[in-house]
N, C-alpha and C. Protein backbone atom coordinates (compact mmCIF):
# COMPACT_ATOMS: atom_id res chain seq x y z
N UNK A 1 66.43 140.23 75.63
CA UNK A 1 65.96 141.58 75.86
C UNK A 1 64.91 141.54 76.96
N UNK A 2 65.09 141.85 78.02
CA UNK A 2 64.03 142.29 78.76
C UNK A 2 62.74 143.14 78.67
N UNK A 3 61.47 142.05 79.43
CA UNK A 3 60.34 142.94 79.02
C UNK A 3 60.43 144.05 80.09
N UNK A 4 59.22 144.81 79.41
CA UNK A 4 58.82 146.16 80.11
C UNK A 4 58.28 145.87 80.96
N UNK A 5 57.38 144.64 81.62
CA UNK A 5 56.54 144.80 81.83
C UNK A 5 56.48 143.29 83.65
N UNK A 6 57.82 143.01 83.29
CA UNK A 6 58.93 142.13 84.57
C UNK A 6 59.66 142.92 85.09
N UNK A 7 59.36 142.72 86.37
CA UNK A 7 60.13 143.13 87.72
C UNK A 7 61.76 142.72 87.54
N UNK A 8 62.32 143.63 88.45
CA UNK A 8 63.69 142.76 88.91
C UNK A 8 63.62 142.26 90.31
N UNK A 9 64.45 141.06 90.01
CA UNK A 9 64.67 140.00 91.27
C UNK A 9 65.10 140.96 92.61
N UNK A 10 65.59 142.19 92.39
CA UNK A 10 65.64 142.54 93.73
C UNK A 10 64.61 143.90 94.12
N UNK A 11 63.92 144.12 93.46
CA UNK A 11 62.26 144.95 93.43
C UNK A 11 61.87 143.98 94.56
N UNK A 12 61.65 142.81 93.78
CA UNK A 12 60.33 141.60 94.76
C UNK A 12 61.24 141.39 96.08
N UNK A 13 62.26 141.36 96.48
CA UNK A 13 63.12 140.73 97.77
C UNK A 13 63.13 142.57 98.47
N UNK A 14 63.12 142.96 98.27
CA UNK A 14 63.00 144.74 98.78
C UNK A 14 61.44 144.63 99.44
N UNK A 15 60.35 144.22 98.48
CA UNK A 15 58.88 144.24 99.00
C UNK A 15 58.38 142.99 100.09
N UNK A 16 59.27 142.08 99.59
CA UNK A 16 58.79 140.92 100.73
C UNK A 16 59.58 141.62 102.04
N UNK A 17 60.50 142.11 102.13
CA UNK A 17 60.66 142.62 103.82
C UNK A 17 60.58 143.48 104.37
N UNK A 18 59.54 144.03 104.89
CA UNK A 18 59.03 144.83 105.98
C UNK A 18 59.38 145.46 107.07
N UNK A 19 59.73 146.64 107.30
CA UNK A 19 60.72 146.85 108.23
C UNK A 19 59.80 146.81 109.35
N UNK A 20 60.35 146.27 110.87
CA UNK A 20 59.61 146.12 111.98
C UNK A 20 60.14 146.66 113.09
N UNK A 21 59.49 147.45 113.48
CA UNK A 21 59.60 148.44 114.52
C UNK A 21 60.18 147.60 115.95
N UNK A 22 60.66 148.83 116.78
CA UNK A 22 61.08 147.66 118.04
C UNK A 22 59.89 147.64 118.82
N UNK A 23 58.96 148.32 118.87
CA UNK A 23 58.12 147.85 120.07
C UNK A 23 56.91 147.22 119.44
N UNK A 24 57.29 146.43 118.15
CA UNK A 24 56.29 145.45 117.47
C UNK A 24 57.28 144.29 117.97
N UNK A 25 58.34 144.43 118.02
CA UNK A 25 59.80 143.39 118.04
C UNK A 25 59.50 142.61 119.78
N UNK A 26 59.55 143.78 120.53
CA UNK A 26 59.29 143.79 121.98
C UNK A 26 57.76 142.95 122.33
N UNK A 27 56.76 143.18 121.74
CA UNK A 27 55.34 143.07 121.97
C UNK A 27 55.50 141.43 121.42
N UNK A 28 56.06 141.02 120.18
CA UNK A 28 56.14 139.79 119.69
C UNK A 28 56.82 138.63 120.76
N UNK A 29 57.98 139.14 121.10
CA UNK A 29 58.81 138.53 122.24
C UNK A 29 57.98 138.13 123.46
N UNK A 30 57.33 139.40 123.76
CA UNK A 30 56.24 138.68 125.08
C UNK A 30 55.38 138.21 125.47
N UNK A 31 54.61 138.30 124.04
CA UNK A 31 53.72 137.47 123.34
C UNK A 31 54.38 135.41 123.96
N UNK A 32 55.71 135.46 123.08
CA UNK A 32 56.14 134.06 123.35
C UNK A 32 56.21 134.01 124.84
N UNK A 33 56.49 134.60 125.47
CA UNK A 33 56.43 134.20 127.11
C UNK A 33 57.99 134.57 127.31
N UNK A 34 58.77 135.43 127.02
CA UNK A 34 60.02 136.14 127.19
C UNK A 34 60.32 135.93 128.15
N UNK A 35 60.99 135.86 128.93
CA UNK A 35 61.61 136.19 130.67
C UNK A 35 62.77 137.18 130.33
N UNK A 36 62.74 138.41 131.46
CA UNK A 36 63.65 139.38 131.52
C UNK A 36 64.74 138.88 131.68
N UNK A 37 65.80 139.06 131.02
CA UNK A 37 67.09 139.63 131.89
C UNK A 37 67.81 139.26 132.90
N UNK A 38 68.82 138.98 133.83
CA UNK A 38 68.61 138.51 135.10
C UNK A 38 69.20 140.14 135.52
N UNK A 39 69.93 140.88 135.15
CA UNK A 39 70.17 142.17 135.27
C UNK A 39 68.77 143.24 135.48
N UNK A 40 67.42 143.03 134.97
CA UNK A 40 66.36 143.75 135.12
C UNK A 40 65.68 143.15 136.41
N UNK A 41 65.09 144.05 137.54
CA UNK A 41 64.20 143.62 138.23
C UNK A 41 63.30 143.36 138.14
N UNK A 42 62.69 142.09 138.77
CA UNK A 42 61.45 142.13 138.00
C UNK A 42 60.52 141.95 139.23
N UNK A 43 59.10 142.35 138.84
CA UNK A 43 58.08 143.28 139.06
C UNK A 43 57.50 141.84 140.22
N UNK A 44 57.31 142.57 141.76
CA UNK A 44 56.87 141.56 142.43
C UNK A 44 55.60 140.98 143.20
N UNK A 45 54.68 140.42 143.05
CA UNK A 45 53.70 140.13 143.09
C UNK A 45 52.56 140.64 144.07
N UNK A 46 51.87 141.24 144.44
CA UNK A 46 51.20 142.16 145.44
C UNK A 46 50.78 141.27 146.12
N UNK A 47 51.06 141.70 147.54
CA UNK A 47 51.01 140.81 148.76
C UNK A 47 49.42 140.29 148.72
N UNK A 48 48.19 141.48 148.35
CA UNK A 48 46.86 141.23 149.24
C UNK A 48 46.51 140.15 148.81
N UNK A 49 46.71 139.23 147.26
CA UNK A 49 46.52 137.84 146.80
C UNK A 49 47.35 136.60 147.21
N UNK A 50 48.49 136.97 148.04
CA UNK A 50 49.09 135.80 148.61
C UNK A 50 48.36 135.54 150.16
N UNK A 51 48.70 133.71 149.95
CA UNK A 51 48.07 133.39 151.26
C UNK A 51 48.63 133.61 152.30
N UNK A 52 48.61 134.02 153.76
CA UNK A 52 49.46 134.09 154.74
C UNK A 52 50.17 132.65 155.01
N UNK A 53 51.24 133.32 155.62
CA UNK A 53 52.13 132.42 155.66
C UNK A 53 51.74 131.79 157.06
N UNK A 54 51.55 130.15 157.13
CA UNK A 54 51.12 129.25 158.58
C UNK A 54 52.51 129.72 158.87
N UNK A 55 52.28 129.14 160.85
CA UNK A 55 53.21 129.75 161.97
C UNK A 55 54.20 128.69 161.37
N UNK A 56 55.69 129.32 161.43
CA UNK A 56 56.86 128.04 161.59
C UNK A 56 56.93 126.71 162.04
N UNK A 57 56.47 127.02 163.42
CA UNK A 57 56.64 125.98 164.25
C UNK A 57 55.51 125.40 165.27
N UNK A 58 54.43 124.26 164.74
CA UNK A 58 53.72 124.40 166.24
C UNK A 58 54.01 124.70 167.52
N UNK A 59 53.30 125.19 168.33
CA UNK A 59 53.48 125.25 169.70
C UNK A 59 53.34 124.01 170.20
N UNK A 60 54.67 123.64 171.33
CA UNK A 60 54.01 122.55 172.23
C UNK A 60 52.90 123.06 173.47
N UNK A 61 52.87 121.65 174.13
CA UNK A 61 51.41 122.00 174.89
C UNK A 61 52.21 122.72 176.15
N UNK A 62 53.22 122.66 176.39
CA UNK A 62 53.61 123.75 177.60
C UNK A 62 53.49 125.41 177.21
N UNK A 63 53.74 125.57 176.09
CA UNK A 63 53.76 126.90 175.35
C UNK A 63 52.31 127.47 175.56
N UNK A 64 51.53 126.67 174.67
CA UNK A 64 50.23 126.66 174.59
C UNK A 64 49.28 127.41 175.66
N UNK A 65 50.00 126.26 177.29
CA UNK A 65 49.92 126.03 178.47
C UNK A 65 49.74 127.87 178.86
N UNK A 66 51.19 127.64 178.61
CA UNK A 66 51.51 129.27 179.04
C UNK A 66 51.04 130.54 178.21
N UNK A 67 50.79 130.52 177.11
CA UNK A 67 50.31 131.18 176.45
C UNK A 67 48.61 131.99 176.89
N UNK A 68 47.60 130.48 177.34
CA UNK A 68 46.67 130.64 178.05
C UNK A 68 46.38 131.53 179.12
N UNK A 69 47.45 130.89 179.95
CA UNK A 69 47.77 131.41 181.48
C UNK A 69 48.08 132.91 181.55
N UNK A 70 49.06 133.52 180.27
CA UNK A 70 49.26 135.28 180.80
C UNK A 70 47.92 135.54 179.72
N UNK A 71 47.09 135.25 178.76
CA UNK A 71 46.13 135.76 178.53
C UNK A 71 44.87 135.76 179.32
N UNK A 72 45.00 134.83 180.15
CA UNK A 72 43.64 134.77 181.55
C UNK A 72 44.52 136.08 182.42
N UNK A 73 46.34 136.06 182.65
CA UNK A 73 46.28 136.80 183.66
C UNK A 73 45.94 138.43 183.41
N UNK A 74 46.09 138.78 182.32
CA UNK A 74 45.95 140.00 181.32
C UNK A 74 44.63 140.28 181.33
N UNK A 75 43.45 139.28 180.98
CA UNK A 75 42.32 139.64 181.04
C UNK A 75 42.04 140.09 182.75
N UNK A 76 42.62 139.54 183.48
CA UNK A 76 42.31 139.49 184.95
C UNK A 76 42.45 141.08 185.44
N UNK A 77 43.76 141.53 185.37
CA UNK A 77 44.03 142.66 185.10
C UNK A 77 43.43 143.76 184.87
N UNK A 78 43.25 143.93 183.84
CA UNK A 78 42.52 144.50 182.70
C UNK A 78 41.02 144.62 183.16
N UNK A 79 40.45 143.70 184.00
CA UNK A 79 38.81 143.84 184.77
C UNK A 79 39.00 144.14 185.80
N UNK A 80 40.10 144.02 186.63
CA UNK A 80 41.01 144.68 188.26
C UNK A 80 40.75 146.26 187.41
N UNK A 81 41.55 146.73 186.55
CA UNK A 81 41.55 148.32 185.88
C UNK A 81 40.19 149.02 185.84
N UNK A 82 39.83 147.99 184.98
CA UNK A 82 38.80 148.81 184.24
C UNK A 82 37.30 148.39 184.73
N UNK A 83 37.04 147.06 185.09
CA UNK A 83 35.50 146.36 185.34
C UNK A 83 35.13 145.80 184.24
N UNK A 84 33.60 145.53 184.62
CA UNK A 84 33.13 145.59 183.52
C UNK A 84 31.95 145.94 182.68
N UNK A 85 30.78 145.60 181.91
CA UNK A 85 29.68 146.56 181.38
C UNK A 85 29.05 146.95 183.08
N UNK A 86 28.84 146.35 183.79
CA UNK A 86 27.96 146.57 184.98
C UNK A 86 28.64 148.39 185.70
N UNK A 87 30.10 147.98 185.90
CA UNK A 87 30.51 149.18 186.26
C UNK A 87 31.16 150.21 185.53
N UNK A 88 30.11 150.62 184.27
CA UNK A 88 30.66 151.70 183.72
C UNK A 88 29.39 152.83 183.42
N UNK A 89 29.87 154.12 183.73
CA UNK A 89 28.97 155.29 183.70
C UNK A 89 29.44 156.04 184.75
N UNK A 90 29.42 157.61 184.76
CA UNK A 90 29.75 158.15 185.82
C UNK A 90 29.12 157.74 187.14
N UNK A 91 27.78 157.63 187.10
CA UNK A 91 27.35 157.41 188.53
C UNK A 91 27.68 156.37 189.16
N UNK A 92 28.01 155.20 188.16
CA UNK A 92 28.81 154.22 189.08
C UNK A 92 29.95 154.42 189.42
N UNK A 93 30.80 155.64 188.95
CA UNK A 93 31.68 155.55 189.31
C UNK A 93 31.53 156.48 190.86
N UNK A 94 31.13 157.51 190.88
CA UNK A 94 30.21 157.93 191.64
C UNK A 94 29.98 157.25 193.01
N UNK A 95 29.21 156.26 192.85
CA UNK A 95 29.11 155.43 193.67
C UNK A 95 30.43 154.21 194.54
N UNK A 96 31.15 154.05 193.82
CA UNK A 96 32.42 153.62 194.11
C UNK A 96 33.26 154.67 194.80
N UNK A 97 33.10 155.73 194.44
CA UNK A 97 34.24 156.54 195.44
C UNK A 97 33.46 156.69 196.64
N UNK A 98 32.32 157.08 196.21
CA UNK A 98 31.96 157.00 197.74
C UNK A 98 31.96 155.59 198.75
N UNK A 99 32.14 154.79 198.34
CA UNK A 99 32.48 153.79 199.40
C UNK A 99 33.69 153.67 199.76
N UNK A 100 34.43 153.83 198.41
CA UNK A 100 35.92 153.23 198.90
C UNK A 100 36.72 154.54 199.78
N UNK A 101 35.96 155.45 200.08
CA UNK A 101 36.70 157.17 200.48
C UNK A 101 36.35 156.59 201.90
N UNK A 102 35.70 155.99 202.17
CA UNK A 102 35.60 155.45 203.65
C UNK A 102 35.60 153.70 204.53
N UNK A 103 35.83 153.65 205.71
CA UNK A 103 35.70 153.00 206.17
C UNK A 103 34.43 151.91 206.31
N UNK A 104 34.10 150.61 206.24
CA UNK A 104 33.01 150.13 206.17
C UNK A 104 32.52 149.05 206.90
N UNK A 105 31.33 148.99 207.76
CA UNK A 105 31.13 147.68 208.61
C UNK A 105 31.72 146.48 208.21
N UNK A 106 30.81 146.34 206.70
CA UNK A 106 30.92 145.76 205.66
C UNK A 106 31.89 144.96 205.60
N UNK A 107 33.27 145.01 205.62
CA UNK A 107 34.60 144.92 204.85
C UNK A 107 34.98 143.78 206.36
N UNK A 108 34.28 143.98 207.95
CA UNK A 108 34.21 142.80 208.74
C UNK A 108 33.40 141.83 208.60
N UNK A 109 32.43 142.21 208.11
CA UNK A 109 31.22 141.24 207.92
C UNK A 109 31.84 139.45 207.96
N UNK A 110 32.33 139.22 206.66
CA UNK A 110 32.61 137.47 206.78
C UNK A 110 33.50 137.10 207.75
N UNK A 111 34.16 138.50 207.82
CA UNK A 111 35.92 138.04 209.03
C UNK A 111 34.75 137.62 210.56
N UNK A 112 33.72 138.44 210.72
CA UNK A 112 32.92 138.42 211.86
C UNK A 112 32.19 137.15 211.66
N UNK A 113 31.31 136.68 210.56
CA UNK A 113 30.85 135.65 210.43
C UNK A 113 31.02 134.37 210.61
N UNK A 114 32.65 134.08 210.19
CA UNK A 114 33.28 132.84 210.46
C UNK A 114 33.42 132.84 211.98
N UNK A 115 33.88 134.20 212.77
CA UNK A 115 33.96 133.52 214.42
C UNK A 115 32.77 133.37 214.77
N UNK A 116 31.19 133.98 214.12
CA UNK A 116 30.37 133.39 214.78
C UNK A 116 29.82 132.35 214.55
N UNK A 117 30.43 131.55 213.43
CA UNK A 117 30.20 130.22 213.02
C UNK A 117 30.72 129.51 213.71
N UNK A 118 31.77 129.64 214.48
CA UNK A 118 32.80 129.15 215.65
C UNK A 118 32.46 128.64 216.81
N UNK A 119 31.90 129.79 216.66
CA UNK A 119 31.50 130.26 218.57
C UNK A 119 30.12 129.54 218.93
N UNK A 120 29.33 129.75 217.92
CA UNK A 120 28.39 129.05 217.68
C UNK A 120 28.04 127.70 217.99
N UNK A 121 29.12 126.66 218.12
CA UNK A 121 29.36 125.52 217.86
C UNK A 121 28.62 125.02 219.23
N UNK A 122 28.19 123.79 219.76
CA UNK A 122 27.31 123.16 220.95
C UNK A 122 28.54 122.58 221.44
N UNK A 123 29.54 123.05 221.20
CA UNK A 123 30.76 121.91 221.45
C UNK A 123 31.25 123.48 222.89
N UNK A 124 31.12 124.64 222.38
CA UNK A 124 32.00 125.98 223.17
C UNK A 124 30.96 126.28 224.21
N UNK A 125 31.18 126.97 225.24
CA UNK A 125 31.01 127.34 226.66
C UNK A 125 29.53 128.03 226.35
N UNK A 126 28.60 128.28 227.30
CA UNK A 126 27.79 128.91 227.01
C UNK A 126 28.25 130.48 226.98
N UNK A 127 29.02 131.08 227.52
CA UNK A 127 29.31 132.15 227.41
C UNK A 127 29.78 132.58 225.98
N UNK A 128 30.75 131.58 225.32
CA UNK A 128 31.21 132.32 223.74
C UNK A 128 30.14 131.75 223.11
N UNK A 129 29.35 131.41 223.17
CA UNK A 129 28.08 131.15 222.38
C UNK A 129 27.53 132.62 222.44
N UNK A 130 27.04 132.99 223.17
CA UNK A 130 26.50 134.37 223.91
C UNK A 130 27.03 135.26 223.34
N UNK A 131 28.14 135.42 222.72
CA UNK A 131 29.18 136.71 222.67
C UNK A 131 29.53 136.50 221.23
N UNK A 132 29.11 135.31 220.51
CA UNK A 132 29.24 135.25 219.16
C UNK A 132 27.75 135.51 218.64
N UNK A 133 26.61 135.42 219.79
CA UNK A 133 25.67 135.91 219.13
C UNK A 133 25.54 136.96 218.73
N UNK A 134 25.45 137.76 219.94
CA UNK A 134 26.27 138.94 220.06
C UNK A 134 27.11 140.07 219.37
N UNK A 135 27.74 139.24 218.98
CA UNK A 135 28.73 140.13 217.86
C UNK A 135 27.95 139.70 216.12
N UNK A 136 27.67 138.73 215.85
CA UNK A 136 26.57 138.52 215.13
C UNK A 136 25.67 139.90 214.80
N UNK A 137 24.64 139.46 215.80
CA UNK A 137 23.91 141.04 215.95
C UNK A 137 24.21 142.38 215.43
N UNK A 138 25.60 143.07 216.52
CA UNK A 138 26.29 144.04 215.81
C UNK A 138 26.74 144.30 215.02
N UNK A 139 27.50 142.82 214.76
CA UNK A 139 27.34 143.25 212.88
C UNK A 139 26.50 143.80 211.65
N UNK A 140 25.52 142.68 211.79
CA UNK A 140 24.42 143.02 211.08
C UNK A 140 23.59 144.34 211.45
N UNK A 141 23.68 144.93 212.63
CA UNK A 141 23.04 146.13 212.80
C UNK A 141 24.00 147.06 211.82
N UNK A 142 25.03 146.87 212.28
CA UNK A 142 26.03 148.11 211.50
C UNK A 142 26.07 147.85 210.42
N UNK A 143 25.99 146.68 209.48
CA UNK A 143 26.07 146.82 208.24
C UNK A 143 24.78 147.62 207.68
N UNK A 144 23.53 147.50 208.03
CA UNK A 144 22.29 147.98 207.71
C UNK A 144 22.79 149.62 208.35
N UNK A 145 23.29 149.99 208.53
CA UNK A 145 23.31 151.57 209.08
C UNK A 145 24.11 152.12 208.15
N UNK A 146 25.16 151.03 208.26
CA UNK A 146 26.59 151.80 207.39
C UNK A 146 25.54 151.94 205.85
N UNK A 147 24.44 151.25 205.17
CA UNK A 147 24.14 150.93 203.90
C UNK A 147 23.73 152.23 203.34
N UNK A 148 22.53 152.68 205.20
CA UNK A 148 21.42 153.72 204.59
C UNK A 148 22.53 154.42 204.48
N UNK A 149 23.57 155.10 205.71
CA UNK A 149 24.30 156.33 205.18
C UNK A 149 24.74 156.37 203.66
N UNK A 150 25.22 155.30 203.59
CA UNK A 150 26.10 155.19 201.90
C UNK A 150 25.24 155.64 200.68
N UNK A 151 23.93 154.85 200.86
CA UNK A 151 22.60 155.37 200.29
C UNK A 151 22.05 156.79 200.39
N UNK A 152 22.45 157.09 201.58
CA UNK A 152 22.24 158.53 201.54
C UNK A 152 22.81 159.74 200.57
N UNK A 153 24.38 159.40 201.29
CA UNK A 153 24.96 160.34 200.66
C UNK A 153 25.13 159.96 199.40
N UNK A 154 25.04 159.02 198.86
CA UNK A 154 25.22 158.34 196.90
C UNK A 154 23.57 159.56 196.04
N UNK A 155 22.81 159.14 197.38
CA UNK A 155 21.10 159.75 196.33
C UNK A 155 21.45 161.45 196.34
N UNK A 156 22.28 162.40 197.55
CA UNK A 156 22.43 163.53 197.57
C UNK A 156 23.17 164.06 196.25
N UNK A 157 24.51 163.32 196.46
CA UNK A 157 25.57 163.57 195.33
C UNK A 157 25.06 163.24 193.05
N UNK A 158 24.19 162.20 193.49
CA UNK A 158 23.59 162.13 192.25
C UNK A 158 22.71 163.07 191.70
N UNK A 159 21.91 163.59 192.73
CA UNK A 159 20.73 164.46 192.63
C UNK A 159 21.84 165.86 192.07
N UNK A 160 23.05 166.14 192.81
CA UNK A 160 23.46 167.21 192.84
C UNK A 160 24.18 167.00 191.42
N UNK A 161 24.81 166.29 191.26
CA UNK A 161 25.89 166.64 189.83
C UNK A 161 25.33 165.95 188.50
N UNK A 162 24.35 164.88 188.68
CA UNK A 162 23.55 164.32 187.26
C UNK A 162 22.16 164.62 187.61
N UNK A 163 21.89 165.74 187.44
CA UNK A 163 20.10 165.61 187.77
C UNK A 163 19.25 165.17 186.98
N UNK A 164 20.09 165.31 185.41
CA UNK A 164 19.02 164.29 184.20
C UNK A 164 19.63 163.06 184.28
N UNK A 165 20.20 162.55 185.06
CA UNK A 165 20.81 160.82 185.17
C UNK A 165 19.65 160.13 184.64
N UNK A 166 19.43 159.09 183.82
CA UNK A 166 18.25 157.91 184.15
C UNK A 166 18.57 157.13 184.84
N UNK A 167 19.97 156.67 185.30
CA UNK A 167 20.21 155.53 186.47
C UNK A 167 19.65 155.51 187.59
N UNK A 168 18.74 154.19 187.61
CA UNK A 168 17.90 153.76 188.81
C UNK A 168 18.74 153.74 190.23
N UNK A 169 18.59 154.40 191.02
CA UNK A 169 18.86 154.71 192.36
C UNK A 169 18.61 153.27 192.99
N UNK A 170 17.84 152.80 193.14
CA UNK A 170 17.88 151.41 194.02
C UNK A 170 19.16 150.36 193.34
N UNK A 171 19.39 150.32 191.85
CA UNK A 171 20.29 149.61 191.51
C UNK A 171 21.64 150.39 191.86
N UNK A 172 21.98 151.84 192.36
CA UNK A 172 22.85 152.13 192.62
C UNK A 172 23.62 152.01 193.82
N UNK A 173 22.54 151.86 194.79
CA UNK A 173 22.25 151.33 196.16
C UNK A 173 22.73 150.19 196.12
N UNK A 174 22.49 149.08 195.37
CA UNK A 174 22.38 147.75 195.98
C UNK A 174 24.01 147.79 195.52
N UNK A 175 24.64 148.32 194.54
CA UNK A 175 25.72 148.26 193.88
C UNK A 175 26.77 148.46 194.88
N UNK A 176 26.51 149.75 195.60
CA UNK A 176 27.50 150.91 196.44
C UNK A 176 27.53 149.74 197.48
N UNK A 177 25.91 148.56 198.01
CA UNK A 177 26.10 148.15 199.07
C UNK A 177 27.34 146.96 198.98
N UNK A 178 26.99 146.32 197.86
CA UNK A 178 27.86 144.85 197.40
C UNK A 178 29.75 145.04 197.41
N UNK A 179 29.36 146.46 197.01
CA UNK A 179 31.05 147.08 197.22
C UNK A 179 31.68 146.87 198.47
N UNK A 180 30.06 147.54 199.63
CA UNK A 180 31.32 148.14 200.59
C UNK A 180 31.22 147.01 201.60
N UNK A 181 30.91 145.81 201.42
CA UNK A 181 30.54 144.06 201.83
C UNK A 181 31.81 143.06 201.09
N UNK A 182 32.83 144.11 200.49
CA UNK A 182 33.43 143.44 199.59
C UNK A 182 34.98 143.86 200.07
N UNK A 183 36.33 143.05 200.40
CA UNK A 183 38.01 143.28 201.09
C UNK A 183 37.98 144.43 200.04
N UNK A 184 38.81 145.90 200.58
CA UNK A 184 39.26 146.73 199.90
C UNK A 184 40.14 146.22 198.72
N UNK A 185 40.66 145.28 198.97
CA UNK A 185 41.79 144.54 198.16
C UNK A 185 41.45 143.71 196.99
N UNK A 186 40.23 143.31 197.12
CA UNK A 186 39.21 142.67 196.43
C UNK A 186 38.85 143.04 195.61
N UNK A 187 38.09 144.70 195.63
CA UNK A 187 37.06 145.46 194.93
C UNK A 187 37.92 145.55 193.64
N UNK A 188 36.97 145.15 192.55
CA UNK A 188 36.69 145.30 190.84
C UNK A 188 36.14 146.19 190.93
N UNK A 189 36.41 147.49 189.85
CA UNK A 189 37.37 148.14 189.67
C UNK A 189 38.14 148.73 190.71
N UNK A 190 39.60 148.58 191.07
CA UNK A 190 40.30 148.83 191.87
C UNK A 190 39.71 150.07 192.68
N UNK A 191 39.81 150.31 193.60
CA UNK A 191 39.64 151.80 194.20
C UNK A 191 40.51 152.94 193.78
N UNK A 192 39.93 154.05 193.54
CA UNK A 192 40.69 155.74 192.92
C UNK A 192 40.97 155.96 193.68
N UNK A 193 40.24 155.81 194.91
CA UNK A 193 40.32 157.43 196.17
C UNK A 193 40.70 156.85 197.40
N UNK A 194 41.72 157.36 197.95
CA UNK A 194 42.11 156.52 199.79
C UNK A 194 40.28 156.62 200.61
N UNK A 195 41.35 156.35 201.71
CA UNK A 195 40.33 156.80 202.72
C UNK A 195 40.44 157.59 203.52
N UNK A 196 39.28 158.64 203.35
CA UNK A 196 39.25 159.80 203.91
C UNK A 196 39.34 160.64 203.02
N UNK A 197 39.44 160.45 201.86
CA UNK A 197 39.24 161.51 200.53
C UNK A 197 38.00 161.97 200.24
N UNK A 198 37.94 163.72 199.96
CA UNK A 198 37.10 164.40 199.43
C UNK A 198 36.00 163.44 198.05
N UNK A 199 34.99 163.07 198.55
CA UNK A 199 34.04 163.11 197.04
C UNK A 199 33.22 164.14 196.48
């Protein structure tokens, strides 16, 4: 006769199992270290913690070589365009058109210098001695003439269109002079304006 007061064998096997949800089922699984699926994508690692990837392939030294060479010629360029801290601000620019809008002693100066280094020589006639002095002379007179005009008209045009400028006038001078002493072909920053153009 059975007591009142004993379970049945399948009471206790009903209470020992627990029903378990799937996303207790799911959470347990990944717990162990699960791996998805090969059908699921899986989730891919954000670039900003990976290291960059080194170049493929060293460069050889001809590469290298060349690599150098169009970044010197690029920079070269690029200071032909633009200049550099020295020639930037309107009044320098200012000052550049007005030289390059004209013709300049200047721009003979060394072509003149070397024949009077020539001519010069104790070896040539007394006469091209004479005539390289000579031209010597005129040079240097005209470069000092051609300077003040340039100076001139640079101090008019500044006065007129920047009158609160702080740029020192003698440094604009010596600037406008070094320009126009310098092959049209030469001049950093290239020239804007022909010659004979309105400034």
């Amino acid at each position: 006769m059975p007591s009142l007061f004993r379970r049945k064998p399948t009471d206790l096997v009903e209470e020992s199992v627990t029903p378990v949800t799937t996303d207790e089922a799911s959470a347990a699984v990944r717990a162990r270290g699960y791996t998805p699926a090969k059908g699921r994508e899986t989730p891919k690692r954000p670039a900003a913690g990976r290291r960059p990837a080194g170049p493929a392939k060293p460069l050889t030294k001809e590469e290298a070589r060349e690599q150098r060479r169009a970044a010197r010629a690029e920079s070269a360029a690029e200071f032909r365009r633009e200049g550099g801290p020295r020639d930037r601000g309107p009044e320098r620019l200012l000052a550049r058109n007005v030289v390059d809008s004209r013709r300049t002693v200047g721009t003979w100066f060394f072509g003149g210098a070397l024949i009077v280094l020539l001519g010069s020589n104790q070896a040539m006639p007394p006469i091209v001695r004479l005539l390289s002095n000579v031209l010597w002379g005129a040079l240097a007179l005209g470069v000092v003439i051609d300077s003040v005009l340039i100076a001139r008209k640079i101090k008019k045009l500044v006065r007129e269109r920047f009158p609160k400028s702080t740029e020192r006038l003698g440094s604009l001078y010596f600037y406008a002079i070094m320009r126009s002493i310098t092959f049209r072909k030469m001049r950093a920053p290239a020239p804007r304006v022909n010659i004979g153009d309105k400034v």
